[in-house]
Structures are given as structure tokens and as C-alpha cells.
PDB file of N, CA and C in Angstrom:
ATOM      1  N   UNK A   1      22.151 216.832 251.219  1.00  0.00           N
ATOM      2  CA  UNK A   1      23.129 216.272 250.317  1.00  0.00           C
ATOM      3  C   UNK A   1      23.595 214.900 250.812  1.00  0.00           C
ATOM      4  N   UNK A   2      24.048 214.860 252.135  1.00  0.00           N
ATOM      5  CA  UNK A   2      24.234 213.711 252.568  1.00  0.00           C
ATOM      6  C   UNK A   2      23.033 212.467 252.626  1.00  0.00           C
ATOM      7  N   UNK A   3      21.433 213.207 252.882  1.00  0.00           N
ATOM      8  CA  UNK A   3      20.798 211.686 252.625  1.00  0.00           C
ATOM      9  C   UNK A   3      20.609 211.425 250.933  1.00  0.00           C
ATOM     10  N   UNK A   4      21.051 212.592 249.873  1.00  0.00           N
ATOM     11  CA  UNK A   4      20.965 211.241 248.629  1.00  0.00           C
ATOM     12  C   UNK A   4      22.038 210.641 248.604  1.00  0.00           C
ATOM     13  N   UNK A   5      23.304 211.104 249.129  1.00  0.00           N
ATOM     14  CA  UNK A   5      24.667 210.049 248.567  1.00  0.00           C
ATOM     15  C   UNK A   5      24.069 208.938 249.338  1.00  0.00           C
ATOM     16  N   UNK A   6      23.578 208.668 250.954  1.00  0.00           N
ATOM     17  CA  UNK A   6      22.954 207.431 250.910  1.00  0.00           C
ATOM     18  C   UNK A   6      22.288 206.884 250.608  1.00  0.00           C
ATOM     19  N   UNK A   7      21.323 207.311 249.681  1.00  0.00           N
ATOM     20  CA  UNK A   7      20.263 206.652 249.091  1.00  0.00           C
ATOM     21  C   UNK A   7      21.090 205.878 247.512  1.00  0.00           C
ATOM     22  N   UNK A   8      22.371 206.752 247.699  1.00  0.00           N
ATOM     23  CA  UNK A   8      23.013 205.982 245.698  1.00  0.00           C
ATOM     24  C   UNK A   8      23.715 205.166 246.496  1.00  0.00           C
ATOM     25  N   UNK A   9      24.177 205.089 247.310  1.00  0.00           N
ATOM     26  CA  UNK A   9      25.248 203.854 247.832  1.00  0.00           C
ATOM     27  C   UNK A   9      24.910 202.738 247.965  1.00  0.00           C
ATOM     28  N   UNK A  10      24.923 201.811 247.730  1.00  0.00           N
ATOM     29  CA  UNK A  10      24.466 200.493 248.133  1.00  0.00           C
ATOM     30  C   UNK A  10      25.389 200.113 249.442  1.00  0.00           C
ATOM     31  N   UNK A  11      24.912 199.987 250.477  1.00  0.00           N
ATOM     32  CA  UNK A  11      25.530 199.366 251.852  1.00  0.00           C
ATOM     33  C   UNK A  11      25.895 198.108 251.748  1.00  0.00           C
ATOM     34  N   UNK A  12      25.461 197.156 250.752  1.00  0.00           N
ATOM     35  CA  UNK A  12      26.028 195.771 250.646  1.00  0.00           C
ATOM     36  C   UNK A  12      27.104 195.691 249.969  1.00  0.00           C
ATOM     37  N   UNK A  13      27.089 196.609 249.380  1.00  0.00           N
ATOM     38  CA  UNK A  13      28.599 196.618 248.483  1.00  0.00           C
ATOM     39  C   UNK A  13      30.194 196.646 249.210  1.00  0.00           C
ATOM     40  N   UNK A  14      30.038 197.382 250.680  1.00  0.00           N
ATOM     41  CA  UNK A  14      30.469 197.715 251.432  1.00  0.00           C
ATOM     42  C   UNK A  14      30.763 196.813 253.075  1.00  0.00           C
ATOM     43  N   UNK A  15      29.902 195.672 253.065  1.00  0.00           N
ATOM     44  CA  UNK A  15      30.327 195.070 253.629  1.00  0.00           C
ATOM     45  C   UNK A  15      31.331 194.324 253.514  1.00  0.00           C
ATOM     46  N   UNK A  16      31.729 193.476 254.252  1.00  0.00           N
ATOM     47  CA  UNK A  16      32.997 192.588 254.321  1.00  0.00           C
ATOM     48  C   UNK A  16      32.435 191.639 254.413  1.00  0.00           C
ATOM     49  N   UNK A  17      32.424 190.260 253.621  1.00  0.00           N
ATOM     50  CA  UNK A  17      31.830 189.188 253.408  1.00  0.00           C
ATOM     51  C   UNK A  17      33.201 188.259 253.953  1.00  0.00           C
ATOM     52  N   UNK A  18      32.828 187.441 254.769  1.00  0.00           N
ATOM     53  CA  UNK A  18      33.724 186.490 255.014  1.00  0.00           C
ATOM     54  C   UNK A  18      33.884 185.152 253.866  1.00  0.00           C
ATOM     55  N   UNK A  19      35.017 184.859 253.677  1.00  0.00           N
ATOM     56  CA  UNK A  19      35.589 184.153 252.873  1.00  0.00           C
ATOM     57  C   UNK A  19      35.953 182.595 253.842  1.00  0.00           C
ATOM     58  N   UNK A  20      35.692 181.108 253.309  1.00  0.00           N
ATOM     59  CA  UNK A  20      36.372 180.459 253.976  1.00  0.00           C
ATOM     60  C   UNK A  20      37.682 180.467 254.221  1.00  0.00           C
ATOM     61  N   UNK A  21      38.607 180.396 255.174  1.00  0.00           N
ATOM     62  CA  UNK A  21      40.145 180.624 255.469  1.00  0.00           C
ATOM     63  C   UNK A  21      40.702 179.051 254.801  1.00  0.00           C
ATOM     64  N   UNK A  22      41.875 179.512 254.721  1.00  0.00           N
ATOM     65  CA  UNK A  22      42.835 178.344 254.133  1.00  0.00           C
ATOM     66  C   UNK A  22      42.487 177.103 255.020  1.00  0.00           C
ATOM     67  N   UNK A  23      42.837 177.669 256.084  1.00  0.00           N
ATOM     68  CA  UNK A  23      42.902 176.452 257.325  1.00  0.00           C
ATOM     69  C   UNK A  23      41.865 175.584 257.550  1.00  0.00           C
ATOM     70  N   UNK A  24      40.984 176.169 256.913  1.00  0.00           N
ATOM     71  CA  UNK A  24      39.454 175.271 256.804  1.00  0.00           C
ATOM     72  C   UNK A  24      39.323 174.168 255.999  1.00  0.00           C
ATOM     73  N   UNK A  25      40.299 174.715 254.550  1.00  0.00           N
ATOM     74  CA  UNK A  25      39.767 173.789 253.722  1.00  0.00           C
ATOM     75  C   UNK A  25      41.176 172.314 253.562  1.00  0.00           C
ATOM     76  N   UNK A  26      40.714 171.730 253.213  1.00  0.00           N
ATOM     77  CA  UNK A  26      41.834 170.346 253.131  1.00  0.00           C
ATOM     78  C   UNK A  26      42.955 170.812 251.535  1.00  0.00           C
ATOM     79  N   UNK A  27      44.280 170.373 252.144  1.00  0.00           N
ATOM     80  CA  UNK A  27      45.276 170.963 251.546  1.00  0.00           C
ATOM     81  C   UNK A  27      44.790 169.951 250.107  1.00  0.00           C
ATOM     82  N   UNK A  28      45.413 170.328 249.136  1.00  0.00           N
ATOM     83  CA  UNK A  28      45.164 169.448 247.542  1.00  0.00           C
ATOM     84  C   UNK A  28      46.160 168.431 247.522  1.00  0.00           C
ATOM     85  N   UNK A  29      46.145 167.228 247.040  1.00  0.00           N
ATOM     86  CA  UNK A  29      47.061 166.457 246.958  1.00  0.00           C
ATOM     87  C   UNK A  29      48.276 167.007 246.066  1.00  0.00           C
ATOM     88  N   UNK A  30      49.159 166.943 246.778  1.00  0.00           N
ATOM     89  CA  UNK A  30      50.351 167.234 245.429  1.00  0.00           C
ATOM     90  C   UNK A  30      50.893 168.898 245.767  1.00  0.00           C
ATOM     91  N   UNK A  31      49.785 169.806 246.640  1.00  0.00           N
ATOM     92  CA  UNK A  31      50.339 171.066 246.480  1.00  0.00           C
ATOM     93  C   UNK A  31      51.376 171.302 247.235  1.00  0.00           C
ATOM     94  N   UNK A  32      52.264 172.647 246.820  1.00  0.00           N
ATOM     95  CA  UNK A  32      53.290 172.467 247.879  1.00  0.00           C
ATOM     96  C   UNK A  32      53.393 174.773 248.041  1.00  0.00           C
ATOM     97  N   UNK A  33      54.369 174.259 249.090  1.00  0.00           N
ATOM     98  CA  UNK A  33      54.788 176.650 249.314  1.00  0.00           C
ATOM     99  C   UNK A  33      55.053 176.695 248.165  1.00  0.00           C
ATOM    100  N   UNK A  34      53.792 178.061 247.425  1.00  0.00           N
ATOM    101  CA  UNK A  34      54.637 179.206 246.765  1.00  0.00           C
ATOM    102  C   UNK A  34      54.561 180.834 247.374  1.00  0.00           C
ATOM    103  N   UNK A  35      55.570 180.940 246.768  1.00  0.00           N
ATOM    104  CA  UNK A  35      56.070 181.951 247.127  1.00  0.00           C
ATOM    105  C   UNK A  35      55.843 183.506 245.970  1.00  0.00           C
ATOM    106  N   UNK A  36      55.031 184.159 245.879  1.00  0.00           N
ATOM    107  CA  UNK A  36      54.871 184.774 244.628  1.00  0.00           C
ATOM    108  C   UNK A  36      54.353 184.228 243.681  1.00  0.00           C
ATOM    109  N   UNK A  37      54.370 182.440 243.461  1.00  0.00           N
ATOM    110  CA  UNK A  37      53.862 181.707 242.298  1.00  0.00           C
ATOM    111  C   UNK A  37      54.667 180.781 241.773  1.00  0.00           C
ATOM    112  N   UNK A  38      55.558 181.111 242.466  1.00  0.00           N
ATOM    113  CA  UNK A  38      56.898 180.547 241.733  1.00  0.00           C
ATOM    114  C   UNK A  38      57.636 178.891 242.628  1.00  0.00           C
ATOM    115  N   UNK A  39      57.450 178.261 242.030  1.00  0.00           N
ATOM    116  CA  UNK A  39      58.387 176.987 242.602  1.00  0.00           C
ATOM    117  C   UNK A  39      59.921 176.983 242.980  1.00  0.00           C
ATOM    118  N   UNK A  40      60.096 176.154 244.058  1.00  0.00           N
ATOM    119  CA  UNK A  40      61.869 176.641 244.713  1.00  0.00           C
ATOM    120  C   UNK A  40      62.777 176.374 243.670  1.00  0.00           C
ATOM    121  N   UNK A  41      62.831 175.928 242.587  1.00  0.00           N
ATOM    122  CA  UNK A  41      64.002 175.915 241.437  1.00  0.00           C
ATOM    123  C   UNK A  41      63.843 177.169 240.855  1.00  0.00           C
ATOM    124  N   UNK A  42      62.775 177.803 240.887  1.00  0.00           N
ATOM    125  CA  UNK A  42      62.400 179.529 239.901  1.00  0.00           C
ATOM    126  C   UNK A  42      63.246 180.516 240.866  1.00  0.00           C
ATOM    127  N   UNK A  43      62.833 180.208 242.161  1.00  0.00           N
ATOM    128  CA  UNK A  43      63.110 181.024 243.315  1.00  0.00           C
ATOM    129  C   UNK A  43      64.662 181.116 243.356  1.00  0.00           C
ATOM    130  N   UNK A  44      65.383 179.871 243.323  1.00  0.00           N
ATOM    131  CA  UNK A  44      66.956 179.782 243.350  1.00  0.00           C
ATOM    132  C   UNK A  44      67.183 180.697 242.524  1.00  0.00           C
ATOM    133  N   UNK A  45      66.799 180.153 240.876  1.00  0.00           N
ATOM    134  CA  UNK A  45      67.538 180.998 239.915  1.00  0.00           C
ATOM    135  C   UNK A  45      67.603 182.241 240.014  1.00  0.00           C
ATOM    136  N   UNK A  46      66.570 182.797 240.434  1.00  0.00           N
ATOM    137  CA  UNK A  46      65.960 184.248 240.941  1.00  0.00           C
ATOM    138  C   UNK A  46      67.215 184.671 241.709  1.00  0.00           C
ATOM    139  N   UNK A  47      67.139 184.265 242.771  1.00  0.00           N
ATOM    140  CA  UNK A  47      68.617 184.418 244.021  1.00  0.00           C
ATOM    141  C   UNK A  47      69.605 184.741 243.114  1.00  0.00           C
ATOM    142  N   UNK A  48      70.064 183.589 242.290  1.00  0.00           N
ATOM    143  CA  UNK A  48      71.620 183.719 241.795  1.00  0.00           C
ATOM    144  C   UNK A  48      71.553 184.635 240.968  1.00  0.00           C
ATOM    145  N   UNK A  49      70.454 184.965 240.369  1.00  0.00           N
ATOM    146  CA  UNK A  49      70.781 185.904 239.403  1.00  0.00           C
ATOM    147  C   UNK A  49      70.542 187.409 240.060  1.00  0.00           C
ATOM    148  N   UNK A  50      70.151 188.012 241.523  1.00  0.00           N
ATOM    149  CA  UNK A  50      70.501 188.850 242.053  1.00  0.00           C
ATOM    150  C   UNK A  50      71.876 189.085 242.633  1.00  0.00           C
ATOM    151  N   UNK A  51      72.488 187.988 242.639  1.00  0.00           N
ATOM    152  CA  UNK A  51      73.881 187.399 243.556  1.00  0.00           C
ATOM    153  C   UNK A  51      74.707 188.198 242.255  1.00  0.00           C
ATOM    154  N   UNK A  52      74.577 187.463 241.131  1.00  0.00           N
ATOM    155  CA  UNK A  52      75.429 187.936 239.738  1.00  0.00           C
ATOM    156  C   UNK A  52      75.324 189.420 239.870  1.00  0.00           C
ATOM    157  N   UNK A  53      73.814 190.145 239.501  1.00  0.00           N
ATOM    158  CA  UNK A  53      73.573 191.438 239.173  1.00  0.00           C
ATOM    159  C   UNK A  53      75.058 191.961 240.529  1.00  0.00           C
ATOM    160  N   UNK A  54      74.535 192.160 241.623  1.00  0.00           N
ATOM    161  CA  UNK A  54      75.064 192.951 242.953  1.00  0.00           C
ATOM    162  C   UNK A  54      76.526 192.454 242.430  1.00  0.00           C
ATOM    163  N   UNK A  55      77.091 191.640 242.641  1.00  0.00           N
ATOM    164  CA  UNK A  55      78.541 191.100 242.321  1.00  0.00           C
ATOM    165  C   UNK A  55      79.154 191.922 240.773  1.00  0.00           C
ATOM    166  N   UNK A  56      78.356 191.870 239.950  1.00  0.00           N
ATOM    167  CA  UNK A  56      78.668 192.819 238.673  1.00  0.00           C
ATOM    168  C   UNK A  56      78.772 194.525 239.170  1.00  0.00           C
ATOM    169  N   UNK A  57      77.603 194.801 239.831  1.00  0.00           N
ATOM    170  CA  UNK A  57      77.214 196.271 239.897  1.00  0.00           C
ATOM    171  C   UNK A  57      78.436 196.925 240.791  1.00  0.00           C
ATOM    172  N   UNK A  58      78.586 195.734 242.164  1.00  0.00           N
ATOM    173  CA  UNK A  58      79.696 196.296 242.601  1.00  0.00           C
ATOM    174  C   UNK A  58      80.967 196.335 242.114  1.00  0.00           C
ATOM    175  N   UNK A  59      81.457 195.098 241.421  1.00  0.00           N
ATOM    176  CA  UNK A  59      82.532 195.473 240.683  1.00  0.00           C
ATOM    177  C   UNK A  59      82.955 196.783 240.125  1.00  0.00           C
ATOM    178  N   UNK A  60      81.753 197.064 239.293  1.00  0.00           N
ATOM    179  CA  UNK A  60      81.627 198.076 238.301  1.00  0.00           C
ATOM    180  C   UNK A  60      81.789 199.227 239.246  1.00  0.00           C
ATOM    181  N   UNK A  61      81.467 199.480 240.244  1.00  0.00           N
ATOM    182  CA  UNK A  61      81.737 200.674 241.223  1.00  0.00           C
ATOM    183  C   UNK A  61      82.818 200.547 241.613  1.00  0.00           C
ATOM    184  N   UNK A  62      83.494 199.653 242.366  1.00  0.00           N
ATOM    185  CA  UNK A  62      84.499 200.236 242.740  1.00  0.00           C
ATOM    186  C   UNK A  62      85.933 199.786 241.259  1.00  0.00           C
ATOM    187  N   UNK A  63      85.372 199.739 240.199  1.00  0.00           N
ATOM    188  CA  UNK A  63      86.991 199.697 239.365  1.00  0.00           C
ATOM    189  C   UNK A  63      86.429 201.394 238.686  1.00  0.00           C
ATOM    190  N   UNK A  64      85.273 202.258 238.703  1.00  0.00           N
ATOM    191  CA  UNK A  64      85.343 203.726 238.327  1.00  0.00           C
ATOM    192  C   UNK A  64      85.463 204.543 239.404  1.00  0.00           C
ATOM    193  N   UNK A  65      85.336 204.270 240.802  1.00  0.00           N
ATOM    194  CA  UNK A  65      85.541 204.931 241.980  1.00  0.00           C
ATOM    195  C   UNK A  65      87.237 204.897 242.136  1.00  0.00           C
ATOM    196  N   UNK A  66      88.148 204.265 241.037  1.00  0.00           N
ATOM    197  CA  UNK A  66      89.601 203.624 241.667  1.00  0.00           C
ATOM    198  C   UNK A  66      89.839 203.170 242.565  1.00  0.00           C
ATOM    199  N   UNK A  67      89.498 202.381 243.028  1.00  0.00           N
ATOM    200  CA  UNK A  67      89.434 201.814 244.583  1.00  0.00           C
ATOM    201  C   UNK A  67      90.060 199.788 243.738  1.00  0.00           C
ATOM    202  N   UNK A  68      89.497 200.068 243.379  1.00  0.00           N
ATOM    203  CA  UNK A  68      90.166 198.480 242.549  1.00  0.00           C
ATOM    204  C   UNK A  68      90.883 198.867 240.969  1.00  0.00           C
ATOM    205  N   UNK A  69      92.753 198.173 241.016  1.00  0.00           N
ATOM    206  CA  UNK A  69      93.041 198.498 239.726  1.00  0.00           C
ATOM    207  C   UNK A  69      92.967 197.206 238.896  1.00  0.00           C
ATOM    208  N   UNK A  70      92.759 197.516 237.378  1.00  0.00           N
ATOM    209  CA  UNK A  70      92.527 196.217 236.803  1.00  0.00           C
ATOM    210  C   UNK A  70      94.288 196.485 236.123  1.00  0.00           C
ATOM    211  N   UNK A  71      94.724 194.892 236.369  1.00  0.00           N
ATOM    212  CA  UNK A  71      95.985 194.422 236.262  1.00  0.00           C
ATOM    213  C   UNK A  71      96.172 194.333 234.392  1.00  0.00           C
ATOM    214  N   UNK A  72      96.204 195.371 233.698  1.00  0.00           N
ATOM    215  CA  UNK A  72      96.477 195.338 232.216  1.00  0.00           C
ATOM    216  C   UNK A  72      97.800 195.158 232.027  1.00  0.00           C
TER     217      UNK A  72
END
């Protein structure tokens, strides 16, 4: 059983082919860090708008936990 599964396998399929590395090749004019894909003005907004969410979410916990009263 084991010599037909090697006979269906292709062993080249299975190697690891080396790829040129970054460091090899010359950077592009103009490119710069991304991060996920995203450029550092995407990335900020990203931030602040986790900053908002957490700042909302906690609010929202502690004014139903009573721990904060709202001044009506």
C-alpha cells in the first residue's frame, strides 16, 4: 500500500523551492512600510477608531455595572 501512494505522489510537488529574499532584490523607487497593506494615515485611523470603540465599550460597562452615575 505504501509503494503505490508513492508512486501517486509527485516528490516535486513537495519540495521547497527557494524564492529570491527581499534583501536581494533593490527596494522600488517610491516604496515605503506596510503594514497589512495599509499606509500610516489608514493605520492611524484604524488606532483611533479602536481608542473610540474601547472608550465607548467601557463606558457602557461601567454606567450598567453602577459603578459610574449619569448626572440626570
Amino acid at each position: 500500500m505504501d509503494d503505490d501512494l508513492r508512486k501517486l505522489v509527485d516528490v516535486e510537488d513537495f519540495l521547497i523551492k527557494e524564492e529570491p529574499s527581499a534583501a536581494s532584490q533593490p527596494a522600488a523607487a517610491g516604496s515605503s512600510r506596510r503594514f497589512l497593506g495599509m499606509t500610516p494615515p489608514q493605520r492611524f485611523i484604524i488606532a483611533v477608531m479602536i481608542f473610540v470603540l474601547t472608550f465607548i465599550l467601557g463606558s457602557f460597562v461601567l454606567i450598567t455595572s453602577g459603578k459610574v452615575v449619569l448626572p440626570l
